[in-house]
N, C-alpha and C. Protein backbone atom coordinates (compact mmCIF):
# COMPACT_ATOMS: atom_id res chain seq x y z
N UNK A 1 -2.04 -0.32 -8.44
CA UNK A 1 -1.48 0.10 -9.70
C UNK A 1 -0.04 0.59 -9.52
N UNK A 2 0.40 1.54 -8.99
CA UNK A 2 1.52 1.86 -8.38
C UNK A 2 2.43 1.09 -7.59
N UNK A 3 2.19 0.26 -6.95
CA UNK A 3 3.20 -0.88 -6.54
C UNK A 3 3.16 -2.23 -7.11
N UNK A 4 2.08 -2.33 -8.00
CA UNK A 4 2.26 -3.65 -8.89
C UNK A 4 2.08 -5.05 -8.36
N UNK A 5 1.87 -5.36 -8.99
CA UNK A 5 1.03 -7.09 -8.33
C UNK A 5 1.88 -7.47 -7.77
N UNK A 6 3.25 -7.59 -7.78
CA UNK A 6 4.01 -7.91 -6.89
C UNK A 6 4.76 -6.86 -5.48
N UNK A 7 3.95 -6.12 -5.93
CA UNK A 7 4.25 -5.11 -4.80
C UNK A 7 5.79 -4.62 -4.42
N UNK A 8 6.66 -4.53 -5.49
CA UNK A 8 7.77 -4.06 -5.55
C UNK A 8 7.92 -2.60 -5.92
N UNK A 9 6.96 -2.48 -6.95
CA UNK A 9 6.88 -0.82 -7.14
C UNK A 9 8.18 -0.64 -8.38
N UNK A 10 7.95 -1.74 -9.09
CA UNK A 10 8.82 -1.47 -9.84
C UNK A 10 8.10 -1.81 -11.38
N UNK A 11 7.57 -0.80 -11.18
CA UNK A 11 6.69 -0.33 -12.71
C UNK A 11 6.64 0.57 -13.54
N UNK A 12 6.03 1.37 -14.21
CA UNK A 12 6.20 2.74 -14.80
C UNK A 12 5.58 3.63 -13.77
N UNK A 13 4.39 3.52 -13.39
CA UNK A 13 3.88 4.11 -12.43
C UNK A 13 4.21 4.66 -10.91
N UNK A 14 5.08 3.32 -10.81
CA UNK A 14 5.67 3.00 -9.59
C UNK A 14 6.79 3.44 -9.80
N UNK A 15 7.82 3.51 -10.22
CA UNK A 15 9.03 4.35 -10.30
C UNK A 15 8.45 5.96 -10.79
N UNK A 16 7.72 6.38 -11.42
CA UNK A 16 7.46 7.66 -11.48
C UNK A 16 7.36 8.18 -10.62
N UNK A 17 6.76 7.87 -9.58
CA UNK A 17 6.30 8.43 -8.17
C UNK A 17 6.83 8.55 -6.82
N UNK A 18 7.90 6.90 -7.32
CA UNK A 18 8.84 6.80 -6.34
C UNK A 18 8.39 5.68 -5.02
N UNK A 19 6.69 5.29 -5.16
CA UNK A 19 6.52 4.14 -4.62
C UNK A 19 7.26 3.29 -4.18
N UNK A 20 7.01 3.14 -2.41
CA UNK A 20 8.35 2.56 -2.08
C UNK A 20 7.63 1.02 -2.32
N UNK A 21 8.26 -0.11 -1.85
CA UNK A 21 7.95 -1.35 -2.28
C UNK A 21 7.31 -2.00 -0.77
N UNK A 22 6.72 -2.97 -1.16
CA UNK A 22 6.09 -3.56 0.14
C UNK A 22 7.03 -4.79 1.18
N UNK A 23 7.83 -4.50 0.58
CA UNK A 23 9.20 -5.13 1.43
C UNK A 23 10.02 -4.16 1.92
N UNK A 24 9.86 -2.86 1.68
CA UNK A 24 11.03 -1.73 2.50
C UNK A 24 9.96 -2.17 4.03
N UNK A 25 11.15 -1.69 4.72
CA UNK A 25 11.54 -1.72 6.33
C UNK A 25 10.47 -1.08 6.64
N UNK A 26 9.92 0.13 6.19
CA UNK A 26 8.90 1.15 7.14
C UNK A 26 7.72 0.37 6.86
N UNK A 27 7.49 -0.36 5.80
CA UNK A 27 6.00 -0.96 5.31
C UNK A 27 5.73 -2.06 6.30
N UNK A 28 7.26 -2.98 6.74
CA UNK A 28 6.50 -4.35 7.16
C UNK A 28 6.55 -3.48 8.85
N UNK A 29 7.24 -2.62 9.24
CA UNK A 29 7.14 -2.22 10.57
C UNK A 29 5.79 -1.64 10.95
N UNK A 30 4.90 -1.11 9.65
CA UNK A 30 3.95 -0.30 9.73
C UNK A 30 3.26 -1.25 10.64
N UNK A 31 1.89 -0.90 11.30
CA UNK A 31 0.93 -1.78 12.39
C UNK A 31 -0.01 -1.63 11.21
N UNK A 32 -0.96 -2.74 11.13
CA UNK A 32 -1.98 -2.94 10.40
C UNK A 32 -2.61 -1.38 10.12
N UNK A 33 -3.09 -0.99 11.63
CA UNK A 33 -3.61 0.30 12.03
C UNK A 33 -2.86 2.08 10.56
N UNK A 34 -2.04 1.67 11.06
CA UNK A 34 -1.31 2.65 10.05
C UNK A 34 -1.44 2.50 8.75
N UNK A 35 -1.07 1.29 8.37
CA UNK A 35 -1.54 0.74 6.86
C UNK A 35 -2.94 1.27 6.36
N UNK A 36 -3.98 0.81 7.31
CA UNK A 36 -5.31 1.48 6.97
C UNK A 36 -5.64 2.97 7.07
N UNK A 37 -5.07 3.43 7.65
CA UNK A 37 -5.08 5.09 7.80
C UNK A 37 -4.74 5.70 6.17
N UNK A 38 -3.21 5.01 5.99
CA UNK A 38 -2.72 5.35 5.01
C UNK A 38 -3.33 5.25 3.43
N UNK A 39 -4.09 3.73 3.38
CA UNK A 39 -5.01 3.65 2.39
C UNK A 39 -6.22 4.67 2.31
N UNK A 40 -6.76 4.57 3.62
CA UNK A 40 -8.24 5.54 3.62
C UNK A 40 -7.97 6.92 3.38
N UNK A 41 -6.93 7.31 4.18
CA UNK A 41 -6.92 8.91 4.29
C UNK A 41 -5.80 9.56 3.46
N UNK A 42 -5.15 8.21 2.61
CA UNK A 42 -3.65 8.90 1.96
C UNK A 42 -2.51 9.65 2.66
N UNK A 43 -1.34 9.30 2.48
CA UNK A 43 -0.44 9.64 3.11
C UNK A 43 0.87 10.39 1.95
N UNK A 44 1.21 11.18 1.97
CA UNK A 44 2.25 11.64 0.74
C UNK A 44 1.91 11.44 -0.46
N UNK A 45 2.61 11.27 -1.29
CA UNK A 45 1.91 10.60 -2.77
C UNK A 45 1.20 9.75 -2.73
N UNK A 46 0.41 9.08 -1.72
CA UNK A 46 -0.29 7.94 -1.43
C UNK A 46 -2.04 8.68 -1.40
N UNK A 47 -2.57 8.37 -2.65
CA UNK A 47 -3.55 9.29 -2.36
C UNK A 47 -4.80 8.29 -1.61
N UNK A 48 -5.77 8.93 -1.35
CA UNK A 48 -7.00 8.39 -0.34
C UNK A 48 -7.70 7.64 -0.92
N UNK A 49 -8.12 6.51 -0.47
CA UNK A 49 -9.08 5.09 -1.21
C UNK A 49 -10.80 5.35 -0.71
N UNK A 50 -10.25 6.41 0.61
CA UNK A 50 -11.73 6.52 1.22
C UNK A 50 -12.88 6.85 0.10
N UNK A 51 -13.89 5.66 0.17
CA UNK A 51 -15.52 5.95 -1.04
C UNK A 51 -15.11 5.58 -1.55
N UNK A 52 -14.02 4.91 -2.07
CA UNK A 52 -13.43 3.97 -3.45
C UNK A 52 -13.31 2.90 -3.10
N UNK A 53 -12.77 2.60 -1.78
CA UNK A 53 -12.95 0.94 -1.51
C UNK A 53 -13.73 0.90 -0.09
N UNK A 54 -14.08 -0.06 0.37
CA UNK A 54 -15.02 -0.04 1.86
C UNK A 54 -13.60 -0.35 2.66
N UNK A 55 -13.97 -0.53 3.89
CA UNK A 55 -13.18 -0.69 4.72
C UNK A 55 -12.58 -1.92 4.76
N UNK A 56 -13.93 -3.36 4.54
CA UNK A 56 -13.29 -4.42 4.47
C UNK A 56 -12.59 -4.68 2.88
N UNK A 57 -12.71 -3.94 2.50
CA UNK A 57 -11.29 -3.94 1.15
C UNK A 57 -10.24 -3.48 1.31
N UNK A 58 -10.02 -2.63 1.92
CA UNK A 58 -8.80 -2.44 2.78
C UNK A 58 -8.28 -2.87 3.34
N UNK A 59 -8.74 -3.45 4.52
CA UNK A 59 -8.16 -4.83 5.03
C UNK A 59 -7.74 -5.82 4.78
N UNK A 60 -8.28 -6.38 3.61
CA UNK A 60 -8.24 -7.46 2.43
C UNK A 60 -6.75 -7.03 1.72
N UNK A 61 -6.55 -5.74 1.43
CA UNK A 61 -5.67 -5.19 0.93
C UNK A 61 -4.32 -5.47 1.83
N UNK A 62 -4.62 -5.46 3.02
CA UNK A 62 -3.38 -5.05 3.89
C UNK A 62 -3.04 -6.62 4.00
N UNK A 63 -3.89 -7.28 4.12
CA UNK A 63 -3.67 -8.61 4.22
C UNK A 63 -3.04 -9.12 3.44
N UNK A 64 -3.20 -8.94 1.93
CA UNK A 64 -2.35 -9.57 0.91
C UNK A 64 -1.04 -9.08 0.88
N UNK A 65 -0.93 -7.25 1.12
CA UNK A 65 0.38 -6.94 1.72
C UNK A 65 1.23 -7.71 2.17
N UNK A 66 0.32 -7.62 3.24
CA UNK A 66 1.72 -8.98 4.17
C UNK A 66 1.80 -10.05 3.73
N UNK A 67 1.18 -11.03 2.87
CA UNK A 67 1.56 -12.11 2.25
C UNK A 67 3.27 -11.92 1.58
N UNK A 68 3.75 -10.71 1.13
CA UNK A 68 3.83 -10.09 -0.02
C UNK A 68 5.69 -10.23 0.95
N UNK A 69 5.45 -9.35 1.77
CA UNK A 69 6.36 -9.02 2.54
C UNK A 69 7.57 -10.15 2.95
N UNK A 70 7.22 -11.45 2.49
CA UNK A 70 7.97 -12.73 2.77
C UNK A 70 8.52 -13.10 1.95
C-alpha cells in the first residue's frame, strides 16, 4: 500500500510517510535476508507483517521487489 504497485512510493500514502522507493540504493543493496527481517519484524515506519503474511509471502514479496528494481 505504501510503496504502490509500482513500488516508487509515490502515492498519498507513500509520500505521507516518506516511503522510500524500491529503486533507492539502500533497497537494491539490501540482502534478501534484510528485506525479510524488515517485512516480518518492521523497521522505522515500516511496520511488522509478522501473523499477517507467512513467511513464504514474504519472500514472494521480496521477489517481486526485485523484479521492480530494473
Amino acid at each position: 500500500m505504501c510503496h504502490g504497485p509500482d513500488g516508487m512510493a509515490n502515492n498519498p500514502a507513500g509520500k505521507a510517510l516518506k516511503a522510500v522507493s524500491f529503486k533507492d540504493p539502500a533497497v537494491i543493496k539490501a540482502s534478501d535476508a534484510e528485506l525479510f527481517a524488515a517485512v516480518k519484524n518492521g523497521k522505522g515506519k515500516m511496520p511488522a507483517e509478522n501473523g499477517k503474511l507467512t513467511d513464504a509471502q514474504i519472500k514472494a514479496a521480496i521477489a517481486y521487489v526485485r523484479t521492480l528494481e530494473k
